[in-house]
C-alpha atoms as a PDB file:
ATOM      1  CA  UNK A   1       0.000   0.000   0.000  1.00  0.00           C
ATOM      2  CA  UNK A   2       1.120   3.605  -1.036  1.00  0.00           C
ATOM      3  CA  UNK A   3       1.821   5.716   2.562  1.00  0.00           C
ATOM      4  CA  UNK A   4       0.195   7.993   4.466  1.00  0.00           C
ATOM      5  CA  UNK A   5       1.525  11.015   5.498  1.00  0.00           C
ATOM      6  CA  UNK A   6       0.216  12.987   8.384  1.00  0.00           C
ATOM      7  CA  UNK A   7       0.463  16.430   9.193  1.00  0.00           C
ATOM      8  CA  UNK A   8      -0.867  18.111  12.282  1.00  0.00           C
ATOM      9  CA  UNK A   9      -0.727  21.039  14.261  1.00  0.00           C
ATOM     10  CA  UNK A  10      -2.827  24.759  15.101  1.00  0.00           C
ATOM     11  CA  UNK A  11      -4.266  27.146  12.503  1.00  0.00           C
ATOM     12  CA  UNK A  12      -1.246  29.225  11.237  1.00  0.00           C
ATOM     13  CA  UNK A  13       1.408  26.316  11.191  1.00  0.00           C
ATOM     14  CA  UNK A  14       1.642  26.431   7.753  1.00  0.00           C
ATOM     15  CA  UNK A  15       0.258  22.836   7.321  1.00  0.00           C
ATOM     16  CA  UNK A  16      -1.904  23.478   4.131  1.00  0.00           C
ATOM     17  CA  UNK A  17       0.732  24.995   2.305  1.00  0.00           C
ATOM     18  CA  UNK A  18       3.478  22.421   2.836  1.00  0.00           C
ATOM     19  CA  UNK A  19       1.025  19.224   2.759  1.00  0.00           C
ATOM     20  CA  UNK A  20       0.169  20.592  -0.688  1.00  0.00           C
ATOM     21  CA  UNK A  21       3.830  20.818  -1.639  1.00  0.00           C
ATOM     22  CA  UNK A  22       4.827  17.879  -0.229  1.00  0.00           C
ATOM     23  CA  UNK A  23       2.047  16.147  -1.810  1.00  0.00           C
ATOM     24  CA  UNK A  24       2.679  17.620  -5.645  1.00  0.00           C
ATOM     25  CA  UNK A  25       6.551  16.635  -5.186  1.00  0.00           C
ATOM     26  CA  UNK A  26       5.853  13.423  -4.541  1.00  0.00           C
ATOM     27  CA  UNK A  27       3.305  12.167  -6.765  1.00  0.00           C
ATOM     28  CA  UNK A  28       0.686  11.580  -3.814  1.00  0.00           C
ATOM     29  CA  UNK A  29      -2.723  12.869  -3.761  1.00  0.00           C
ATOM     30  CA  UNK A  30      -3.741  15.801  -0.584  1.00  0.00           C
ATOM     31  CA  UNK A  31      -6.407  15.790   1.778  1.00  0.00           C
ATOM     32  CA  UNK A  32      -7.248  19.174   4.159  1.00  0.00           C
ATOM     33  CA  UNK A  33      -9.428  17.814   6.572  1.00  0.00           C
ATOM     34  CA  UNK A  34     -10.501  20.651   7.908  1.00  0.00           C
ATOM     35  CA  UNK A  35     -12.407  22.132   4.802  1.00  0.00           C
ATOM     36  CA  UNK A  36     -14.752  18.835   5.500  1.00  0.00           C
ATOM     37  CA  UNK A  37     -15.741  20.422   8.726  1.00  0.00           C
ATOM     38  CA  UNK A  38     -15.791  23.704   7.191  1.00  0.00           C
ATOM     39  CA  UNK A  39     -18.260  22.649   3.863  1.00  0.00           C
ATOM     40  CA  UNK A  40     -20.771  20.749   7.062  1.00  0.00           C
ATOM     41  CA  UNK A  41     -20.220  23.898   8.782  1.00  0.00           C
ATOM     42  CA  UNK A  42     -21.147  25.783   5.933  1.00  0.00           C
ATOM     43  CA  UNK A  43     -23.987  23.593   5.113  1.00  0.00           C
ATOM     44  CA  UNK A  44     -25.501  23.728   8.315  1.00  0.00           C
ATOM     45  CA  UNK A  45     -25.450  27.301   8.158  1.00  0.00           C
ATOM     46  CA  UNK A  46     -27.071  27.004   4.774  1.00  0.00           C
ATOM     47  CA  UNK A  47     -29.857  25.864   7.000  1.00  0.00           C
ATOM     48  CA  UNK A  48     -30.368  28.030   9.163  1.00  0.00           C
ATOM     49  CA  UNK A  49     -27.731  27.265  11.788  1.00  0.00           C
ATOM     50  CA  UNK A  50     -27.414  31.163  12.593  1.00  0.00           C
ATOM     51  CA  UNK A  51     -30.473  31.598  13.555  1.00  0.00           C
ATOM     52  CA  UNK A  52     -30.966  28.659  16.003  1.00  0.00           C
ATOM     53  CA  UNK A  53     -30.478  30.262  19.830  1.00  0.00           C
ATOM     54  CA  UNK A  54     -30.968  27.190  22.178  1.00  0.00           C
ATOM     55  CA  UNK A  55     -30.298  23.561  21.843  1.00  0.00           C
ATOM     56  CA  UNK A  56     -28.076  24.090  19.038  1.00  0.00           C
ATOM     57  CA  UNK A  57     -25.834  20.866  19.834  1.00  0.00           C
ATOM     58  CA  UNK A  58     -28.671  19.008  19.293  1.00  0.00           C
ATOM     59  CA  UNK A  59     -30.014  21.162  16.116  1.00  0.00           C
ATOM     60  CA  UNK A  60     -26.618  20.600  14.774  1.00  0.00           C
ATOM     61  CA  UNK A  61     -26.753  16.740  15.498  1.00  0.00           C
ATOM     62  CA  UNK A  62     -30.004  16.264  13.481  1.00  0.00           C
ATOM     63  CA  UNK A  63     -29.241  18.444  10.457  1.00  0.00           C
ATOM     64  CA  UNK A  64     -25.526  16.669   9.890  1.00  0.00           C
ATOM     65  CA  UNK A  65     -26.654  13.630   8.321  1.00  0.00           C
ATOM     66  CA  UNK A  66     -28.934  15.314   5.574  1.00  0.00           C
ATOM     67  CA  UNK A  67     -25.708  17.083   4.076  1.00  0.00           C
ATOM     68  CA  UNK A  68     -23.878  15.224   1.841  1.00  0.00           C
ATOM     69  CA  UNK A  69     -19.939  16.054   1.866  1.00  0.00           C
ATOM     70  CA  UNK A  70     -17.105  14.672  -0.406  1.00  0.00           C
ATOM     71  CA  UNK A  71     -13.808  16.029  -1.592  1.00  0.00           C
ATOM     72  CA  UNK A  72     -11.251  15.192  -4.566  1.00  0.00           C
ATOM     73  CA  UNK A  73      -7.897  14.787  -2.583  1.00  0.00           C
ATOM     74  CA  UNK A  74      -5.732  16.030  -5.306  1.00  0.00           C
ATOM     75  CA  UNK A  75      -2.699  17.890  -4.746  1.00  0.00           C
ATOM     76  CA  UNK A  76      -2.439  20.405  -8.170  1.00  0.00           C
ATOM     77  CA  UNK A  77      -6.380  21.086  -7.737  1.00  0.00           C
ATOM     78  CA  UNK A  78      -7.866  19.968  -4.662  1.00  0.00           C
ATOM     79  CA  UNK A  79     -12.061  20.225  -4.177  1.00  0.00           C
ATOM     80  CA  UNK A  80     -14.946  20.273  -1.790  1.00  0.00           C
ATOM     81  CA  UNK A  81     -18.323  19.324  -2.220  1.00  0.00           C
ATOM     82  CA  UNK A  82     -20.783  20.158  -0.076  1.00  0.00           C
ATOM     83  CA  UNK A  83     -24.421  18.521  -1.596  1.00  0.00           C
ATOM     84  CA  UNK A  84     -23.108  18.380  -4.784  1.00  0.00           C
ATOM     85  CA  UNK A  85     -21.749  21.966  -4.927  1.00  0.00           C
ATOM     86  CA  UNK A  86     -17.915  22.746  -5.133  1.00  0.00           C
ATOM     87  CA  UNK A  87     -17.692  25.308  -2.320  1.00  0.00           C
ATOM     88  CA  UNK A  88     -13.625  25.711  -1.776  1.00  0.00           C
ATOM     89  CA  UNK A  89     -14.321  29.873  -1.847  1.00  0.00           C
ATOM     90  CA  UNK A  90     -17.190  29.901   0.330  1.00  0.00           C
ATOM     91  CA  UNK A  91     -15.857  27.813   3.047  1.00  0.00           C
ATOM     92  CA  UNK A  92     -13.395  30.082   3.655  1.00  0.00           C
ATOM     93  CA  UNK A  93     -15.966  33.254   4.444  1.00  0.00           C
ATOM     94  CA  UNK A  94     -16.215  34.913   7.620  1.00  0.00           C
ATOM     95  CA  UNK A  95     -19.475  32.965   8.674  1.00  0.00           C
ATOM     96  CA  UNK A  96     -18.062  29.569   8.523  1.00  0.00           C
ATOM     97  CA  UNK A  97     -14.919  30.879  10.271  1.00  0.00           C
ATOM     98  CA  UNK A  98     -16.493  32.015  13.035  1.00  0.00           C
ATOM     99  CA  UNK A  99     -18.973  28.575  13.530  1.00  0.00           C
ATOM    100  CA  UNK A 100     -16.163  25.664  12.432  1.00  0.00           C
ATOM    101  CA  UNK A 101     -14.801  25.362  16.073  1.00  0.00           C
ATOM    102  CA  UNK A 102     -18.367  24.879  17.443  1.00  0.00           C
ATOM    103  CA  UNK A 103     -19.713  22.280  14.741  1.00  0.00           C
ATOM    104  CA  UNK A 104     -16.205  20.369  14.728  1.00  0.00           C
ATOM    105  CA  UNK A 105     -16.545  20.086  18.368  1.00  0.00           C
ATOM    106  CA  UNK A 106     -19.344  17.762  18.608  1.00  0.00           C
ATOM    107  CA  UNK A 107     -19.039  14.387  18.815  1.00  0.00           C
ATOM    108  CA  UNK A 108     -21.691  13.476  16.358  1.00  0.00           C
ATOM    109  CA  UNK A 109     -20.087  15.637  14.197  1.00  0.00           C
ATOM    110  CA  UNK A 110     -16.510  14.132  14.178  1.00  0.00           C
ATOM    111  CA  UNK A 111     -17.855  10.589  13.921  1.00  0.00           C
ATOM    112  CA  UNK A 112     -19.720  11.393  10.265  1.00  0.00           C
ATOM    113  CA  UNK A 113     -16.546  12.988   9.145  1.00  0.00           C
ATOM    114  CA  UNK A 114     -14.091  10.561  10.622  1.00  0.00           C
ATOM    115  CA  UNK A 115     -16.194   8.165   8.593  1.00  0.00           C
ATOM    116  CA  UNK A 116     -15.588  10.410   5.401  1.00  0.00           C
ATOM    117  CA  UNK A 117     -11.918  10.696   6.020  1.00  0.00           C
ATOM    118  CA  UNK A 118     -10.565   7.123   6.339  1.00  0.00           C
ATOM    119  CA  UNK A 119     -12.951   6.090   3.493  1.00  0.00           C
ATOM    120  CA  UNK A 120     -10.347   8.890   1.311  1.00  0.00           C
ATOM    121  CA  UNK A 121      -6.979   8.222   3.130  1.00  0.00           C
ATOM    122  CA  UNK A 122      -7.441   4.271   2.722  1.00  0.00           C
ATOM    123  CA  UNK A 123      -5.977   3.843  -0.424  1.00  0.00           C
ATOM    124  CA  UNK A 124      -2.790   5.322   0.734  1.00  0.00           C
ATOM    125  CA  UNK A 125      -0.705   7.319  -1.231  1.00  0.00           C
ATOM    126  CA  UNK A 126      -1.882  10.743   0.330  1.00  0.00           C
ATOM    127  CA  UNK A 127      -0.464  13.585   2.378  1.00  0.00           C
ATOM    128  CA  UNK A 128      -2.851  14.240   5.424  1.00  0.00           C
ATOM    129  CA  UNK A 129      -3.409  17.392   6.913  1.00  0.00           C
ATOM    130  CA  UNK A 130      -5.339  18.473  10.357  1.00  0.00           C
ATOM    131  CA  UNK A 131      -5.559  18.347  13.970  1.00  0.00           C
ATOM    132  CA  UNK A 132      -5.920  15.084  14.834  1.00  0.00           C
ATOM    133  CA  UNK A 133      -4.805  12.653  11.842  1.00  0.00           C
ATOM    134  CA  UNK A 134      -2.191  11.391  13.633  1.00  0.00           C
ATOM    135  CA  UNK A 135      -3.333  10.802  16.803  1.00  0.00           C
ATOM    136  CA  UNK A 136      -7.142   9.972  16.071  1.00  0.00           C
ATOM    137  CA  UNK A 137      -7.890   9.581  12.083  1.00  0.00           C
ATOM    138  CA  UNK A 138      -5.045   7.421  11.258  1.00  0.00           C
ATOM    139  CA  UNK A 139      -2.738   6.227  13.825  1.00  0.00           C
ATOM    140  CA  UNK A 140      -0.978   4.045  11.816  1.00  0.00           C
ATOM    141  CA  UNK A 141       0.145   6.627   9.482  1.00  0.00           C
ATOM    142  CA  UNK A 142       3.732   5.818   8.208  1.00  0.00           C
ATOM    143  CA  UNK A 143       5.199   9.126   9.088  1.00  0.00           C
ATOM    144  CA  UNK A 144       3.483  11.789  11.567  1.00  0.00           C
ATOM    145  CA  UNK A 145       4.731  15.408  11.674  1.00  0.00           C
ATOM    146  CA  UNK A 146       2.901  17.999  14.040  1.00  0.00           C
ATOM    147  CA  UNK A 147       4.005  21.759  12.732  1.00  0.00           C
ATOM    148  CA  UNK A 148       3.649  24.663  15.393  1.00  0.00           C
ATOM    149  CA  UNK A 149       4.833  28.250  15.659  1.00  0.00           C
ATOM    150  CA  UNK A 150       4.217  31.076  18.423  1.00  0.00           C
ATOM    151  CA  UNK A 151       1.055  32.719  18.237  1.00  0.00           C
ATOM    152  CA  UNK A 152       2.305  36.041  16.574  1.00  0.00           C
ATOM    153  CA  UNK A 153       4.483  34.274  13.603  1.00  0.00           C
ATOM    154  CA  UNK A 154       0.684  32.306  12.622  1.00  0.00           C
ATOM    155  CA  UNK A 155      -1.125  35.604  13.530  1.00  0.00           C
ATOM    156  CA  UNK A 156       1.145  37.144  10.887  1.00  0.00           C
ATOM    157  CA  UNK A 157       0.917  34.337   8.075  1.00  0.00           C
ATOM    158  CA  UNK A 158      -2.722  34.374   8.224  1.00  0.00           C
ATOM    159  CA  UNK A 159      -3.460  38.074   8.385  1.00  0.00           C
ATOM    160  CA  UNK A 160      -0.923  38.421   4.986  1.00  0.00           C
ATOM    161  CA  UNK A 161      -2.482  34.986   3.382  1.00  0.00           C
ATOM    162  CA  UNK A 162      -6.672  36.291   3.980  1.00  0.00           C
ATOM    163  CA  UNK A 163      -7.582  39.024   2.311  1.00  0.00           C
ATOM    164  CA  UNK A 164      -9.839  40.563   4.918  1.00  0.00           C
ATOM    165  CA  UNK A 165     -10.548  43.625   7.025  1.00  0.00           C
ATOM    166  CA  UNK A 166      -9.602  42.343  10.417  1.00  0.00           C
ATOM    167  CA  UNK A 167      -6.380  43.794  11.922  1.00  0.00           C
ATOM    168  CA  UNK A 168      -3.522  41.937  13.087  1.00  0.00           C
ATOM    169  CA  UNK A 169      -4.654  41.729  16.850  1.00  0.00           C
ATOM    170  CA  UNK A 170      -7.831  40.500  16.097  1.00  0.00           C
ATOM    171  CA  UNK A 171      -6.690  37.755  14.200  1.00  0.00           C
ATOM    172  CA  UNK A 172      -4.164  36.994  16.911  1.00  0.00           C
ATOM    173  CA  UNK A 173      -7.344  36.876  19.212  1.00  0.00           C
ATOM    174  CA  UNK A 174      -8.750  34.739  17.140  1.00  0.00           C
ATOM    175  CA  UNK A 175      -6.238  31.812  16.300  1.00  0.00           C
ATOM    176  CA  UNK A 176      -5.735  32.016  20.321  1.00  0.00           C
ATOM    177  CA  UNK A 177      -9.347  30.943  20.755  1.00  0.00           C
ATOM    178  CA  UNK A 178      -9.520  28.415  18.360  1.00  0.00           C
ATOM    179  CA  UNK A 179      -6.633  26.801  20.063  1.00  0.00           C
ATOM    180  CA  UNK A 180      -7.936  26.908  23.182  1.00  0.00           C
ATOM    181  CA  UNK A 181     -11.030  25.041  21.969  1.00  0.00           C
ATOM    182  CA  UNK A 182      -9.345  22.519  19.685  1.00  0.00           C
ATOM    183  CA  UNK A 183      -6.944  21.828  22.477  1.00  0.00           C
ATOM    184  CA  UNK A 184      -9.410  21.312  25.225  1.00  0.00           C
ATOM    185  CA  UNK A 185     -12.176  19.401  23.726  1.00  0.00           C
ATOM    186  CA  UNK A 186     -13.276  16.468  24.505  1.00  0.00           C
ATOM    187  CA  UNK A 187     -13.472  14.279  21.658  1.00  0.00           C
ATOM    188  CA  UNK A 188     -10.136  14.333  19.504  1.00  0.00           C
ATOM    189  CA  UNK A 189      -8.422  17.175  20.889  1.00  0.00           C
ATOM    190  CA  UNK A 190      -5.671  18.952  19.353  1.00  0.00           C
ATOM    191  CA  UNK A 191      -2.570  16.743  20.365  1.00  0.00           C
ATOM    192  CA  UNK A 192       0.654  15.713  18.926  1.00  0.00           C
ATOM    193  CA  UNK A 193       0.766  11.998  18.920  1.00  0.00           C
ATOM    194  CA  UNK A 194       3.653  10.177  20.400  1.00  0.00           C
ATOM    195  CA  UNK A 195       5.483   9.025  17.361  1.00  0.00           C
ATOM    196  CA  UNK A 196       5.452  12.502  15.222  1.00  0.00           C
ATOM    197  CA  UNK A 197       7.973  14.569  14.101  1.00  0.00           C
ATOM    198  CA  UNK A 198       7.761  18.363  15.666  1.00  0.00           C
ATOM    199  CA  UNK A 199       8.805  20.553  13.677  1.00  0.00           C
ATOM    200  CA  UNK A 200       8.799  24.555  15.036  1.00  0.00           C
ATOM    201  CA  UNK A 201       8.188  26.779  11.803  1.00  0.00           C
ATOM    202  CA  UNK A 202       8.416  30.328  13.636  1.00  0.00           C
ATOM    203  CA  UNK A 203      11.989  31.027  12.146  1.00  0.00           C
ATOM    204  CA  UNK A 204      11.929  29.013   9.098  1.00  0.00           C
ATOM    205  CA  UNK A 205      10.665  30.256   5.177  1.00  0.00           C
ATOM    206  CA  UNK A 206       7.972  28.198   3.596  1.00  0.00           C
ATOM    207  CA  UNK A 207      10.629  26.285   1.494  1.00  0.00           C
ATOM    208  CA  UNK A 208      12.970  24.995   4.701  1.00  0.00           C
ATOM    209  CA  UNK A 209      10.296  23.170   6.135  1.00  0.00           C
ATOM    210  CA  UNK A 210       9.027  21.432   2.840  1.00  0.00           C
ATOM    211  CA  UNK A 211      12.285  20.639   2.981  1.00  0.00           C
ATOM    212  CA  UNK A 212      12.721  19.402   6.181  1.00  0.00           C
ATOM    213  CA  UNK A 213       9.667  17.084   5.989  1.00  0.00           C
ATOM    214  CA  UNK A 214      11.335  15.968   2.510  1.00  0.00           C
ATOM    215  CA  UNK A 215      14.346  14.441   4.385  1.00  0.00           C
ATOM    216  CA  UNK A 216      12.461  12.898   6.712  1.00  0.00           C
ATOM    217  CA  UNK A 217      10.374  11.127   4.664  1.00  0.00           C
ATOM    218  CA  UNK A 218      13.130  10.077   1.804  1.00  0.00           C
ATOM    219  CA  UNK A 219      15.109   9.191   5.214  1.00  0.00           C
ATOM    220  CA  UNK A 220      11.965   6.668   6.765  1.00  0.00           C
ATOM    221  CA  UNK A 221      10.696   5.939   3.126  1.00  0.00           C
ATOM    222  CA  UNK A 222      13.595   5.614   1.205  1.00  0.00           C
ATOM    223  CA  UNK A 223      11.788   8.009  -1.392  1.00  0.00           C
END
């Protein structure tokens, strides 16, 4: 079977980016798991998620299984379906933003979508990028990597990567939140597994950590 690569670590890291490189260089498909919370997000707020006030764990819980989400795990043009509708762009808006952390913490919620994600990683041959891939989605990965930086380097990265109105310190605020709720969670929290590789981007370019993962893996795959 073709290997699994997984990649984990907060909003900011710069996991997307190098997964996606990775991925291309070697041949291997590329999975973001966190736009498949982000297109259910999006589709529950498609129905009317914003406007539920009370009991919205449980609003959440019955709406999940009527949207249908799938993706296209391919490196050079990844996509994200949410029923039937390629919604890459959208998932990315301010509205999903500020629900994802609530929808992805629910436990009904991570069991559809852990579902969704081994049925794509099984064949192998796939660079894996999230929180918990690792550690939760698939432990048995061949190679594990968890990428961090300090708060301000990922505050900076995402402010100059989103085109948006929010200033620096409010995007600072909120990357610190969402790690405080991915971290602390119940189910699948944000966690480096035992056997991963940390790697501390804060003081390195984009291309020094593709190729630091690169040497890792040609050194444990023989690439």
């Amino acid at each position: 079977m073709e290997p699994v690569v997984a990649i984990d670590g907060p909003s900011g890291a710069g996991k997307s980016s190098v997964a996606r490189a990775v991925a291309s260089r070697a041949g291997w498909r590329y999975l973001d798991t966190g736009s498949l919370y982000r297109a259910l997000t999006f589709g529950l707020l498609s129905k009317g998620l914003d406007r539920v006030q009370s009991d919205r764990a449980a609003w959440i819980c019955a709406a999940t299984p009527g949207i249908r989400i799938a993706a296209e795990p391919s490196a050079a043009d990844p996509k994200i379906f949410c029923d039937d509708v390629e919604v890459r762009v959208e998932i990315r808006g301010d509205d999903v933003t500020k629900n994802v952390s609530e929808v992805s913490a629910l436990p009904c919620v991570r069991t559809r979508l852990l579902t969704i994600q081994r049925e794509l990683i099984a064949p192998g041959g796939i660079v894996v990028e999230g929180r918990d891939i690792g550690s939760v989605v698939w432990p048995q990965a061949q190679v594990k990597f968890y990428l961090t930086a300090d708060l301000s380097t990922r505050a900076h990265r995402r402010h100059a990567e989103n085109a948006t109105e929010k200033g620096l310190d409010s995007v600072s605020d909120s990357l610190a939140e969402r790690d405080q709720i991915d971290s602390t969670r119940r189910l699948s929290p944000l966690t480096m597994a035992a056997d991963a590789v940390l790697v501390d981007t804060t003081d390195l370019v984009f291309k020094e950590v593709v190729e630091r993962i690169w040497n890792e893996l040609e050194r444990r795959l023989a690439l």
